[in-house]
Protein backbone atom coordinates (compact mmCIF):
# COMPACT_ATOMS: atom_id res chain seq x y z
CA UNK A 1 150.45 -132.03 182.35
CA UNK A 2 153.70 -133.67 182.99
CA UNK A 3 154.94 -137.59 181.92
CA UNK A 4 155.06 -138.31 185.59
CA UNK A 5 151.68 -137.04 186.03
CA UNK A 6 150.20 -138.78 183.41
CA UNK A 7 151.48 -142.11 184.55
CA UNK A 8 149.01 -144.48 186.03
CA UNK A 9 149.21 -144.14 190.18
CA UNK A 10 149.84 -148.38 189.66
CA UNK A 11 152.94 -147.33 187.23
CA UNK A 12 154.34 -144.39 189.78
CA UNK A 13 153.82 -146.80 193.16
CA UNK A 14 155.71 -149.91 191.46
CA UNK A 15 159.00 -147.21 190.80
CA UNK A 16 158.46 -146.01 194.38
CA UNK A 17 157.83 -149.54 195.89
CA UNK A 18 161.50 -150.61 193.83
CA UNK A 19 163.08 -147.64 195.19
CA UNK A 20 162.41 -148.26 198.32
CA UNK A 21 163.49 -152.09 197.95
CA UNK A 22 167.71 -151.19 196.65
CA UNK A 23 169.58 -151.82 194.17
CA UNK A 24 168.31 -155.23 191.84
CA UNK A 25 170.71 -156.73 189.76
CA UNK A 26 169.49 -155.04 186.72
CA UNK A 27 170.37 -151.45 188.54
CA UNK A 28 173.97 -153.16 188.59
CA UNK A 29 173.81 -154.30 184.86
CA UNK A 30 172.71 -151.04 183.96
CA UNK A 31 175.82 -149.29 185.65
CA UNK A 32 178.11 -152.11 184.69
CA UNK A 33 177.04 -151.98 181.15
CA UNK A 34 177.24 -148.26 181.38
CA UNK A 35 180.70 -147.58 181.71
CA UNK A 36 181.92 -150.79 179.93
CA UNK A 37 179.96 -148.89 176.68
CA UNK A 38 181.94 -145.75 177.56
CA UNK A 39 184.87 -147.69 177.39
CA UNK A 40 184.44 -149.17 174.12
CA UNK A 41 183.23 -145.96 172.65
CA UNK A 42 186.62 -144.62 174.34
CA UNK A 43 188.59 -147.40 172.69
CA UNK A 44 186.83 -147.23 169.23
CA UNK A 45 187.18 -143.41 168.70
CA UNK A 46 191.33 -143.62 169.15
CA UNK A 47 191.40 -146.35 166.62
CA UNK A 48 189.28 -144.06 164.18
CA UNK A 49 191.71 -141.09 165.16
CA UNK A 50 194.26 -143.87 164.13
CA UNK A 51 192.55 -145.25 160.56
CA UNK A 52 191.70 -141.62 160.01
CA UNK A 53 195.88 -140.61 160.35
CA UNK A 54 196.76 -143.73 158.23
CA UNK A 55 198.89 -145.01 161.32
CA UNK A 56 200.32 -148.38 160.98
CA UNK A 57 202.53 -150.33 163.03
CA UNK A 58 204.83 -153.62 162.56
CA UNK A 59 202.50 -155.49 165.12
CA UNK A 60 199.07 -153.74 164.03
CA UNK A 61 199.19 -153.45 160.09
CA UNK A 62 196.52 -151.06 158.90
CA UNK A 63 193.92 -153.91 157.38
CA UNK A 64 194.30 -155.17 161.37
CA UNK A 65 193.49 -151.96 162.92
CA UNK A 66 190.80 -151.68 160.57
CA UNK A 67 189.12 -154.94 161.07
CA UNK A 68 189.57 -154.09 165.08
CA UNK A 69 187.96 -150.80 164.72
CA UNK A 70 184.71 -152.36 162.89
CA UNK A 71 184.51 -155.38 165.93
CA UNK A 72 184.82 -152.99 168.76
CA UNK A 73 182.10 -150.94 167.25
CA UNK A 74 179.51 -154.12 166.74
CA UNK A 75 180.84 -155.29 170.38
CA UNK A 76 179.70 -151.67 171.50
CA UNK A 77 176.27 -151.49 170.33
CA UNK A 78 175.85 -155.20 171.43
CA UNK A 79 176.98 -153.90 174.95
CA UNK A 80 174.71 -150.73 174.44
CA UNK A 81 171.85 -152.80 173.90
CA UNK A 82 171.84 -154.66 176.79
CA UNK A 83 172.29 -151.21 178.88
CA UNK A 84 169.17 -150.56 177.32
CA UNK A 85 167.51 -153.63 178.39
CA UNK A 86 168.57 -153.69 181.46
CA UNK A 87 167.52 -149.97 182.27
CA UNK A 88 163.68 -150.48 180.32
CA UNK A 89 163.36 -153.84 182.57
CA UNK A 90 164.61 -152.16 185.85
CA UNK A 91 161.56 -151.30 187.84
CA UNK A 92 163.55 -148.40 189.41
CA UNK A 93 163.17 -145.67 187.08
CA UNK A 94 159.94 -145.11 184.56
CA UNK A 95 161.79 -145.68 181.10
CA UNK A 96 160.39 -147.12 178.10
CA UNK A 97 161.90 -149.00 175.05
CA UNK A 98 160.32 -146.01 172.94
CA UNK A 99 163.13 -143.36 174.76
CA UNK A 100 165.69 -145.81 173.63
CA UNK A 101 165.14 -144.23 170.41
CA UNK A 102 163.22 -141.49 170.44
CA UNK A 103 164.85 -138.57 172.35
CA UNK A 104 162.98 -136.23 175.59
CA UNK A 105 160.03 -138.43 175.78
CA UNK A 106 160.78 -139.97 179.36
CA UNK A 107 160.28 -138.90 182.52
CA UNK A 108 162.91 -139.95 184.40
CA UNK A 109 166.30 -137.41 183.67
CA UNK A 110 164.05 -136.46 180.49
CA UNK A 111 167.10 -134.17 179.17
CA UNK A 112 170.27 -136.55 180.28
CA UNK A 113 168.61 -139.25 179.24
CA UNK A 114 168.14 -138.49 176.05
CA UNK A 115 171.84 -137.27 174.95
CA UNK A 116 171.98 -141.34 175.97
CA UNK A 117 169.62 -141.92 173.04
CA UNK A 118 170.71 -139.21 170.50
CA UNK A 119 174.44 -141.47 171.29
CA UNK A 120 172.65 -144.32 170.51
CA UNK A 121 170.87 -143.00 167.36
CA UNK A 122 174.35 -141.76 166.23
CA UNK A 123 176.42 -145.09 166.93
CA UNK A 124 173.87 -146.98 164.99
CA UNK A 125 173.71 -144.75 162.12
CA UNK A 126 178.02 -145.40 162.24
CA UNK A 127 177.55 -149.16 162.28
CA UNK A 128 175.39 -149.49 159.49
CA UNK A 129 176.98 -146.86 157.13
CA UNK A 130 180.01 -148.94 158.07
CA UNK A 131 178.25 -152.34 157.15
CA UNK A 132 177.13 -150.62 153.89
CA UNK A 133 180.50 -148.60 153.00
CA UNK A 134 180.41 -151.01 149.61
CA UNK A 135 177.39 -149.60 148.48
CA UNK A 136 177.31 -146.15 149.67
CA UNK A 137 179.40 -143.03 147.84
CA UNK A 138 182.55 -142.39 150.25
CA UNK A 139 181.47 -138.89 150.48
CA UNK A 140 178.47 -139.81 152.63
CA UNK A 141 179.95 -142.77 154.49
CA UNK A 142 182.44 -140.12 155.76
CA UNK A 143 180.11 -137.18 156.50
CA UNK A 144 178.41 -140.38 158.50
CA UNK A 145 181.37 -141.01 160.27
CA UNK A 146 181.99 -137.53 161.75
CA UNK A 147 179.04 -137.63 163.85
CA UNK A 148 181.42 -140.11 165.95
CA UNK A 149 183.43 -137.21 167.20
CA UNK A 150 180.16 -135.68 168.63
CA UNK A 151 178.61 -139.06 169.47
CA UNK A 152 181.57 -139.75 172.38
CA UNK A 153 181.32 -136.67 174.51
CA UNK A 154 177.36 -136.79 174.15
CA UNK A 155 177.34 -140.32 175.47
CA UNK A 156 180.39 -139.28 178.59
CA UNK A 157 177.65 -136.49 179.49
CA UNK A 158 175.04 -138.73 179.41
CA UNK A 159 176.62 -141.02 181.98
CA UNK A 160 177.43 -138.32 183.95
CA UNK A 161 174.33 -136.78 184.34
CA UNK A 162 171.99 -139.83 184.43
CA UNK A 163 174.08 -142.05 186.32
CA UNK A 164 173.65 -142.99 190.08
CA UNK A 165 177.94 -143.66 190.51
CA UNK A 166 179.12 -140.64 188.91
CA UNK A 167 180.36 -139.35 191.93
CA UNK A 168 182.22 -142.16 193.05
CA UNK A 169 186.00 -142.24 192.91
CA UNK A 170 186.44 -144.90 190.38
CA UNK A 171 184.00 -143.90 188.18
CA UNK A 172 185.18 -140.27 188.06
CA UNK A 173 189.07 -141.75 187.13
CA UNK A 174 187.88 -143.66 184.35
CA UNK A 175 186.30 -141.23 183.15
CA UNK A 176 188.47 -138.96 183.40
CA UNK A 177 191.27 -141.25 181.80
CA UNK A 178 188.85 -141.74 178.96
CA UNK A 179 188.15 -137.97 178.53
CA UNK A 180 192.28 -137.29 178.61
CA UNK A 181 192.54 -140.46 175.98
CA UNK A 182 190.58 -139.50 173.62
CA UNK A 183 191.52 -135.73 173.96
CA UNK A 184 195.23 -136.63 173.56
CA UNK A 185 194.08 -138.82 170.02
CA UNK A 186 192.50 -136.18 168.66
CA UNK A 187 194.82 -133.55 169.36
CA UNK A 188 197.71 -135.62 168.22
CA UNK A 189 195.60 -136.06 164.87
CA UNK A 190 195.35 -132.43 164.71
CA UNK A 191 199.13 -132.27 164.38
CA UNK A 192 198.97 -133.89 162.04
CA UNK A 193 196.70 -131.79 159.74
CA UNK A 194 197.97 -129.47 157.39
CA UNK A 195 197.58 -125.89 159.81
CA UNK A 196 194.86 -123.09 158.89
CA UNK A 197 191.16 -122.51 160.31
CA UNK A 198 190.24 -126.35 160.45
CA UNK A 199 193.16 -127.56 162.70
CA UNK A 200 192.49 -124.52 164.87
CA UNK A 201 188.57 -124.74 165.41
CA UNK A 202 189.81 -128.82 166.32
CA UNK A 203 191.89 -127.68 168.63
CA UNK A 204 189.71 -124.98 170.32
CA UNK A 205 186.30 -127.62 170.17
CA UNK A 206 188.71 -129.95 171.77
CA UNK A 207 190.01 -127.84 174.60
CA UNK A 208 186.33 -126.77 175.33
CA UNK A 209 184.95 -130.49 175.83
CA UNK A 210 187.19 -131.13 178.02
CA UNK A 211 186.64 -127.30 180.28
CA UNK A 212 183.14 -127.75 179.97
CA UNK A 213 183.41 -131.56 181.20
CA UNK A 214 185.11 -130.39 184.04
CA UNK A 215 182.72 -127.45 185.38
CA UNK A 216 179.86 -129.42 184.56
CA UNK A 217 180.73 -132.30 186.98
CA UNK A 218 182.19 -129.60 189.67
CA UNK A 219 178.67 -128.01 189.13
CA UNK A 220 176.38 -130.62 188.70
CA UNK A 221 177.00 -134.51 189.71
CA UNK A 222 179.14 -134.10 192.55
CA UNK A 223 176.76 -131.84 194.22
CA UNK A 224 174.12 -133.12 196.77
CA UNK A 225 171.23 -132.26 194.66
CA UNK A 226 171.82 -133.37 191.44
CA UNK A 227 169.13 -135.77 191.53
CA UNK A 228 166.74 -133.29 191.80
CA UNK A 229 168.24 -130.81 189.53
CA UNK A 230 168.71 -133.90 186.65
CA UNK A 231 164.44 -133.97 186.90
CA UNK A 232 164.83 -137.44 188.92
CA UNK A 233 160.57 -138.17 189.38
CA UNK A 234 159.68 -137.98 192.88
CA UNK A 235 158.18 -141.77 192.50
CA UNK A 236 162.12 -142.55 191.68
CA UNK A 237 163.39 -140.17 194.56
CA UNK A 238 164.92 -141.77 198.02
CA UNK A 239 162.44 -139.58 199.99
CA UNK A 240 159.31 -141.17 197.95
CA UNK A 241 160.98 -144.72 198.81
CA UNK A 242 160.62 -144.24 202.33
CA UNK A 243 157.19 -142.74 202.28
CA UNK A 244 156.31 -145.85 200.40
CA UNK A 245 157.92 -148.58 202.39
CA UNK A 246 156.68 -147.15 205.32
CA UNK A 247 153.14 -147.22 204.35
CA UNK A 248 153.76 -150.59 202.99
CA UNK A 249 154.41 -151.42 206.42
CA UNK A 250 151.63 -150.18 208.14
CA UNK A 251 148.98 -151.28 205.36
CA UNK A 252 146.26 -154.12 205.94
CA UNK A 253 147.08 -156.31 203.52
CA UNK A 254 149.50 -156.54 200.64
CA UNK A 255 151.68 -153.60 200.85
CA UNK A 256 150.85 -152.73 196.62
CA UNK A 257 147.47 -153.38 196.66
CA UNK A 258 147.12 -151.16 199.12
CA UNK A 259 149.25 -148.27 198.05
CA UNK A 260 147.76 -148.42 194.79
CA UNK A 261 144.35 -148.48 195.36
């Protein structure tokens, strides 16, 4: 039996009923949130690139940059959070606080939704090990600290395949200047290394985000059915919505008593 299918009928009507009323101001929080988090992430992966090169400038010392890098990483999770919130209080889709943390366990986009929440999992684990660099051996702070190389392009496909703007214009540039940003930091940190195999598997993993980014957008968001194909619940789905509202309209008395009797 399937999440959806286990849901209460009460649970499944109250998505469909909030489908079929639009967008609430949470559904704009969430999106809003969304790709101000992807920014941030954006921002605090090229001044790791940077701390991790030992770049300096007159006008952004290294103890600066450092400092910066920490802050934008607590302002990201702080912005994170409230994505969270605003998507678990959001009538719209049938997510619970448990997927926040706990990967492939909702219904709604089970699979995109999750790389949201292994991102998640990942950026905390950075901020803490951060918090407790005193106390913990450097060799396991850093080991840490590579998972935010892998936690970025998780969290990019996890707003493209769970969210409802990703084929809008602006969206698509901003990610796309965030995917060429952060591509150009690494690959100028990659210069920098001394050459052999490691500088040349960066390189290659580098060049392959950024293909694979591409086809999977051409392939999967932009097309009409993606909602479908992402494993959008058919409580969730625009054609649900107006099944819904239209027997809401035609019902005796109060439009969700009735459906979900």
């Amino acid at each position: 039996m399937s999440l959806l299918a286990a849901m209460p009928a009460t649970t499944v009507t109250v998505h469909a009923l909030a489908a079929a009323a639009g967008p609430s101001p949470l559904w704009y929080a969430t999106r809003a949130t969304g790709v101000v988090a992807l920014l941030l992430l954006t921002l605090n992966v090229v001044l790791g690139v940077a701390n991790t090169a030992r770049y300096s400038a007159a006008r952004l010392p290294r103890m600066v940059s450092a400092g910066l890098h920490r802050n934008v990483s607590l302002l990201a999770v702080g912005v994170v959070v409230v994505h969270i919130l605003t998507s678990v209080l959001d009538p719209y889709a049938p997510i619970g606080f448990a997927s926040a943390v706990i990967p492939f366990i909702s219904p709604y986009r089970p699979f995109w939704l999750s790389l949201g929440t292994i991102a998640f999992d990942m950026l905390l684990a950075l901020v803490l090990t951060s918090l407790l660099r005193p106390w913990l051996p450097y060799r396991l702070w850093r080991g840490v600290h590579w998972l935010g190389y892998a936690c970025w392009p998780i969290a990019l496909w996890h707003g493209l395949g769970t969210g409802t703007d990703s084929r809008l214009t602006l969206v698509l540039a901003l990610d796309a200047g965030c995917v060429l940003i952060v591509a150009g930091a690494v690959w100028w940190r990659l210069r920098l290394a001394r050459p052999g195999i490691g500088r040349r598997i960066g390189k290659v993993a580098t060049a392959a985000v950024v293909l694979a980014t591409i086809a999977f957008v051409a392939v999967g968001p932009l097309q009409h059915d993606w909602s479908r194909r992402a494993g959008t619940p058919a409580a969730a789905s625009p054609a649900a919505a107006v099944r819904v509202q239209a027997a809401a309209a035609n019902a005796p008395g109060p439009g969700l008593q009735w459906a979900a009797a």
